[in-house]
Protein backbone atom coordinates (compact mmCIF):
# COMPACT_ATOMS: atom_id res chain seq x y z
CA UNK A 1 -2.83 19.94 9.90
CA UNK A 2 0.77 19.54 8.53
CA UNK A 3 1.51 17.03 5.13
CA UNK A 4 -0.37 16.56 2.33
CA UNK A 5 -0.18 12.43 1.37
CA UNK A 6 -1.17 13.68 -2.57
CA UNK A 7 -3.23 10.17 -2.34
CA UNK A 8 -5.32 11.40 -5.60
CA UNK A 9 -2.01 11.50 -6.91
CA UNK A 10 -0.69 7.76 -6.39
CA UNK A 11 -3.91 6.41 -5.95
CA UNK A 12 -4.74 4.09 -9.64
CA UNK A 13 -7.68 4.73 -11.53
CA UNK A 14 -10.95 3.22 -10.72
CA UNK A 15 -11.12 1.55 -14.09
CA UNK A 16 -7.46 0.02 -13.72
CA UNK A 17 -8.40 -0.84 -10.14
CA UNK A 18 -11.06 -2.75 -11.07
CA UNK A 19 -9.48 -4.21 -13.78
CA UNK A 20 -6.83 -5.61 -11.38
CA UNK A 21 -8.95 -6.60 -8.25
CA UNK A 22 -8.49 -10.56 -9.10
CA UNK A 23 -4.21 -9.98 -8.81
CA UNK A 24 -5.05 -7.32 -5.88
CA UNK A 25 -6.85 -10.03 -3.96
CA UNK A 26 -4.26 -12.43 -4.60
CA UNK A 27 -1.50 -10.21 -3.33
CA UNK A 28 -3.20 -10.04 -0.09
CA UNK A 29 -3.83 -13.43 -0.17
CA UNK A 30 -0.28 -13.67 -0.06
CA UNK A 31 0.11 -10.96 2.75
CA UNK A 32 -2.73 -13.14 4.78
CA UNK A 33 -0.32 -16.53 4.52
CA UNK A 34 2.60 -15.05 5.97
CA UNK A 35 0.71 -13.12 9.05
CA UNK A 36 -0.70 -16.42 9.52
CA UNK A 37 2.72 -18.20 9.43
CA UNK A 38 4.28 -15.36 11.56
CA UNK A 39 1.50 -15.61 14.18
CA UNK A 40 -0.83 -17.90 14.23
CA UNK A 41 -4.53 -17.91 11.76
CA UNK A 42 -6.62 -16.26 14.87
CA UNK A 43 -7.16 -12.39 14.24
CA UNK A 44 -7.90 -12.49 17.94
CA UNK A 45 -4.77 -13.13 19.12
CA UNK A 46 -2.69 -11.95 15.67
CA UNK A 47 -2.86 -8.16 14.93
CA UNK A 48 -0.93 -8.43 11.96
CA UNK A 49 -3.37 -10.53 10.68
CA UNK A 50 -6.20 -8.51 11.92
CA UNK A 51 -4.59 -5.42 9.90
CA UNK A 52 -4.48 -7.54 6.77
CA UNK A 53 -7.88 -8.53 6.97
CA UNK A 54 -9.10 -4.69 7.24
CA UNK A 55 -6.70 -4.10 4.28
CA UNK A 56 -8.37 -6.92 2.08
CA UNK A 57 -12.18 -5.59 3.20
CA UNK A 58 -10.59 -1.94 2.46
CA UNK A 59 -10.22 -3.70 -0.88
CA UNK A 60 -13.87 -4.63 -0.84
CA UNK A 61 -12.14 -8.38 -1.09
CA UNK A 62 -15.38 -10.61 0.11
CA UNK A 63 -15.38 -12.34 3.23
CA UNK A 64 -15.86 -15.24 2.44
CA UNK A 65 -12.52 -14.87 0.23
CA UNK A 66 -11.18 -13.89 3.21
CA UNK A 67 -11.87 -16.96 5.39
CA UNK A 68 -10.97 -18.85 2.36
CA UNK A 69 -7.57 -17.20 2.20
CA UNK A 70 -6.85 -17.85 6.70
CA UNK A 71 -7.96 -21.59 6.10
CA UNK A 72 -5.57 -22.22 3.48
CA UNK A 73 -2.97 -20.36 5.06
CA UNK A 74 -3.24 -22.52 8.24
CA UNK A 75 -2.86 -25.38 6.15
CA UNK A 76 -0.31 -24.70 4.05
CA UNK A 77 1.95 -23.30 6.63
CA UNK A 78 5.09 -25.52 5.81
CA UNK A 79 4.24 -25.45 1.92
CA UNK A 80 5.17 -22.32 0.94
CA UNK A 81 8.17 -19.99 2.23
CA UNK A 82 7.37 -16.52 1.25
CA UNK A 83 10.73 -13.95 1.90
CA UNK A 84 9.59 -10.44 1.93
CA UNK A 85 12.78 -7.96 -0.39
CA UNK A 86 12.83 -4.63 -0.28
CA UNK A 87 14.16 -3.02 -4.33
CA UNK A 88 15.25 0.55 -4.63
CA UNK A 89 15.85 2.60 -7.58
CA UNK A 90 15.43 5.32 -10.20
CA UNK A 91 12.57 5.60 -12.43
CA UNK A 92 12.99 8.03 -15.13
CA UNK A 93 13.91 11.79 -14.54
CA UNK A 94 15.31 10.67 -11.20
CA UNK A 95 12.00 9.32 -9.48
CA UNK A 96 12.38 7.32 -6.19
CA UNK A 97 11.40 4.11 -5.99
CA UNK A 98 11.15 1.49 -3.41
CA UNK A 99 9.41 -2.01 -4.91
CA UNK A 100 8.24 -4.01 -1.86
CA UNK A 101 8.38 -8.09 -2.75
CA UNK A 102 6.97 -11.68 -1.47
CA UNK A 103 8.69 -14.29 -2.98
CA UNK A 104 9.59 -17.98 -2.63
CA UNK A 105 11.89 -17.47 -5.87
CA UNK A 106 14.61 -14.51 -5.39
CA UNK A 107 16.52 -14.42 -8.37
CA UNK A 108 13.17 -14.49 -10.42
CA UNK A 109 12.09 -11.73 -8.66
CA UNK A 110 15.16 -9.57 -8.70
CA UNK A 111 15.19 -9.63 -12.60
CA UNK A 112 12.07 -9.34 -13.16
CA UNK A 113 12.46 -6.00 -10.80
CA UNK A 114 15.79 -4.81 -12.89
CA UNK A 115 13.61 -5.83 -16.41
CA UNK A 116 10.88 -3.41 -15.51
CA UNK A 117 13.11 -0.67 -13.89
CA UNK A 118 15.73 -0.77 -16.81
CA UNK A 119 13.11 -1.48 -19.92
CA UNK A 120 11.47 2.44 -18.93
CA UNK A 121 14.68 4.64 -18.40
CA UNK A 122 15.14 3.84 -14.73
CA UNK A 123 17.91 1.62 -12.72
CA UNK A 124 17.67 -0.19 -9.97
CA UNK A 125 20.22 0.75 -6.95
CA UNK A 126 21.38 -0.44 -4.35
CA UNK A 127 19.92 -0.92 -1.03
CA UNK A 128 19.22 2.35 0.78
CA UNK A 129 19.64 4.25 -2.01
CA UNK A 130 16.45 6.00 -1.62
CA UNK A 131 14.81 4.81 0.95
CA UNK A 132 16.00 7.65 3.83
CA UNK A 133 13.95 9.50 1.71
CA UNK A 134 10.38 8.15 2.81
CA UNK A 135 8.93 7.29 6.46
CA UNK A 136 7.00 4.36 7.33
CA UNK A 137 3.39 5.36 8.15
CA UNK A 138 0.60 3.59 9.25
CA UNK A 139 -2.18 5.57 6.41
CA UNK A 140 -5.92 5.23 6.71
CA UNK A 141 -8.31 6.79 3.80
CA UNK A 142 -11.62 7.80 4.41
CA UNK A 143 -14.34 8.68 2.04
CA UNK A 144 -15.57 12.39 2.14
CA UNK A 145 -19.45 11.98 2.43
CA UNK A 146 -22.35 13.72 4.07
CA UNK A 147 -22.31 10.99 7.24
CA UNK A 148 -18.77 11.25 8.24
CA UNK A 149 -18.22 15.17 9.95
CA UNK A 150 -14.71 16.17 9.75
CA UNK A 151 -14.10 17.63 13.01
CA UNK A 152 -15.93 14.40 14.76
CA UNK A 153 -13.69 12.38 12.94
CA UNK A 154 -10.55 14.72 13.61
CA UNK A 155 -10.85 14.19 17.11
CA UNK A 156 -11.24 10.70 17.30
CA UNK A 157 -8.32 9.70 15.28
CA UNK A 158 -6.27 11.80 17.44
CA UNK A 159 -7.48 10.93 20.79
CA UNK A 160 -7.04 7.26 19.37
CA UNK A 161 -2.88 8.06 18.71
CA UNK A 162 -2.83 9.10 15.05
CA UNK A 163 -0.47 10.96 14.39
CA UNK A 164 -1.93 13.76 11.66
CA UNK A 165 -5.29 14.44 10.02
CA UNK A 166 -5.47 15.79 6.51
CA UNK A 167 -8.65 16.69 4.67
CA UNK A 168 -7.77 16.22 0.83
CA UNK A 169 -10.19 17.05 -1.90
CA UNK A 170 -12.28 13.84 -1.69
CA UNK A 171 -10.94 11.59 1.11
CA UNK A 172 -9.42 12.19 4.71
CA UNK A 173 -6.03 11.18 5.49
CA UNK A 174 -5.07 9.89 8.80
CA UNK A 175 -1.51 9.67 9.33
CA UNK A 176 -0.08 7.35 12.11
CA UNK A 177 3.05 5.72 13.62
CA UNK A 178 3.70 1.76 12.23
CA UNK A 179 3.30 1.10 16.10
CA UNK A 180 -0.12 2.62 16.53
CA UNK A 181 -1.69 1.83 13.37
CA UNK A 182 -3.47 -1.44 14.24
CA UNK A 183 -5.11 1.00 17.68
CA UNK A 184 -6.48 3.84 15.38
CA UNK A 185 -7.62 1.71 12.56
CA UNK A 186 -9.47 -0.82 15.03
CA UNK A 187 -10.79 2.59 17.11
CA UNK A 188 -11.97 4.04 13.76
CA UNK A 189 -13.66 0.79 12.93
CA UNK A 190 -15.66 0.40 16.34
CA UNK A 191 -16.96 3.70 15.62
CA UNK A 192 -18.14 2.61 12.21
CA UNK A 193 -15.74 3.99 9.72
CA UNK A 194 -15.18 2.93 6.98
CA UNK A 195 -11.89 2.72 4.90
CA UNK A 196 -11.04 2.94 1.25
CA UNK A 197 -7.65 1.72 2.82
CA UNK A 198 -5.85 1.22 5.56
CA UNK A 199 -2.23 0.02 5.49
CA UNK A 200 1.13 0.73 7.00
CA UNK A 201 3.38 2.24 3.68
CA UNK A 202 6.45 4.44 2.65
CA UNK A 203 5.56 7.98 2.52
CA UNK A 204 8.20 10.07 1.02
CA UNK A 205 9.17 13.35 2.67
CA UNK A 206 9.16 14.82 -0.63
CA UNK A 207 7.49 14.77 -3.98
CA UNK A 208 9.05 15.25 -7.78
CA UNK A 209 6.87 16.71 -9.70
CA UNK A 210 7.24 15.31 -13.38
CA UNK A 211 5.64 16.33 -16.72
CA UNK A 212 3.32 14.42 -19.10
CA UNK A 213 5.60 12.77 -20.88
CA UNK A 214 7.62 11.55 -18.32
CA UNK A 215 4.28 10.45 -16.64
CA UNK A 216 3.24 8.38 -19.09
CA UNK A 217 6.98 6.57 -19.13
CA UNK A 218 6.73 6.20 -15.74
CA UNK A 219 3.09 4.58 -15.54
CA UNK A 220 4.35 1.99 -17.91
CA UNK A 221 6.97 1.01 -15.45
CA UNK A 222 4.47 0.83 -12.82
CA UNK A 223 2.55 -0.80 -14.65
CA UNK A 224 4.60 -3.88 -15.28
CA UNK A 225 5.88 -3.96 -11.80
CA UNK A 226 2.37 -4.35 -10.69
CA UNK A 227 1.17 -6.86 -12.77
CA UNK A 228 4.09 -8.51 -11.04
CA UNK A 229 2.68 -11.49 -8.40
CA UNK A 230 6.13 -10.91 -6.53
CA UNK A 231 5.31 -7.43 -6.32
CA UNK A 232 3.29 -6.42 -3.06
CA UNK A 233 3.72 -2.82 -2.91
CA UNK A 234 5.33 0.22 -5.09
CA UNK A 235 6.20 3.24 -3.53
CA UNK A 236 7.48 6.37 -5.14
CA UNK A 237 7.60 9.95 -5.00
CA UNK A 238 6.32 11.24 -8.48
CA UNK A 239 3.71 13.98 -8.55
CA UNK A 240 1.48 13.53 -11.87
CA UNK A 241 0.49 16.24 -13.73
CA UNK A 242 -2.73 17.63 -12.46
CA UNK A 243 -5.85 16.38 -14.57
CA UNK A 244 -3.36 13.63 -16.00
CA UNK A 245 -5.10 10.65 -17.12
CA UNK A 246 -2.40 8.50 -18.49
């Protein structure tokens, strides 16, 4: 089917991945405090929460962390104010950006932003400035293996209300609406699917396709945005070099 989410392409490297799981866990410990704020510290009866929670196990975060994470939230709902910012911007060569932030501190977080946008040839803009350029998209990954048939799986992503199906070299894609994300992932996961992840992100219309060297520039500014604790998410529209390693 149509659109090709080039998820090899953003997705970081096993090694760096695992390198990083402590700060990835403690992101979406983060994301887990403010669904619970929002609405309430019962996945039942919270489906923002609920999506969180299949984001962290996507993230092979233990559950135990996880009930950790929903206990302290609950009790530390008037301790900590989180404000979610959106940053656009330019990385080098012209790349889109869009930094996605939780923060109780905004003007820490803003130039810390501008530092790592500026310090590798980029600039951060203003708001809007690149974000009609990418969709929100509830996006589901799926491992390619010998137990999970592809037209099986196909059909009941769509019948559940995703919105495209994409078979990519290793992984599936399915593609939905922010509305009906929370539906297909929890249909997917009664069947017994299981995700590699499953979140709602910015999925640009587009992609730039940039050389080595501008690769490597623009993994180091990745790089310090995402060693960032502000920093939730980074979305961009850069397509690596094929076979690049970094």
């Amino acid at each position: 089917m149509s659109g090709h989410s080039k998820w090899h392409n953003i997705q970081a490297k096993k090694g760096k991945a695992d390198a990083k799981r402590g700060k990835i866990f403690t992101k979406i410990g983060k994301e887990i405090v403010v669904a619970a704020k929002n609405g309430g510290s019962n996945p039942e009866t919270n489906a923002k929460l609920r999506d969180v929670i299949a984001k962290a196990k996507a993230a092979n975060m233990p559950n135990d962390t996880i009930t950790r994470a929903i206990k302290k939230a609950a009790g530390e709902l008037s301790a900590v104010n989180y404000e979610t910012i959106i940053y656009e911007g330019y990385g080098p060569e012209g790349i889109a950006v869009i930094v996605e932030c939780l923060t109780e501190n905004k003007n820490r977080t803003a130039g810390n932003v501008r530092y790592a946008f500026s310090k590798q040839g980029g600039n951060m803009g203003t708001v809007g400035c690149v974000g009609f350029m990418f969709q929100s998209k509830g996006e589901i990954i799926i491992e390619k293996t010998d137990s999970v048939d592809e037209d099986e799986l196909m059909m009941m992503a769509l019948d559940a209300g995703a919105e495209d199906f994409v078979a990519e070299d290793e992984v599936f894609v399915v593609t939905t609406t922010p509305e009906d994300f929370g539906t297909v992932r929890e249909a997917l996961e009664s069947n017994g699917i299981e995700f590699l992840e499953a979140d709602v992100k910015m999925i640009p219309d587009t992609y730039t396709e940039i050389n080595e060297e501008v690769a490597t520039k623009f993994q180091k500014m990745l790089d310090v945005l995402e060693d960032d604790d502000d920093v939730q998410n980074v979305y961009h529209n850069a397509e690596f070099p094929e076979g690049w390693e970094g």
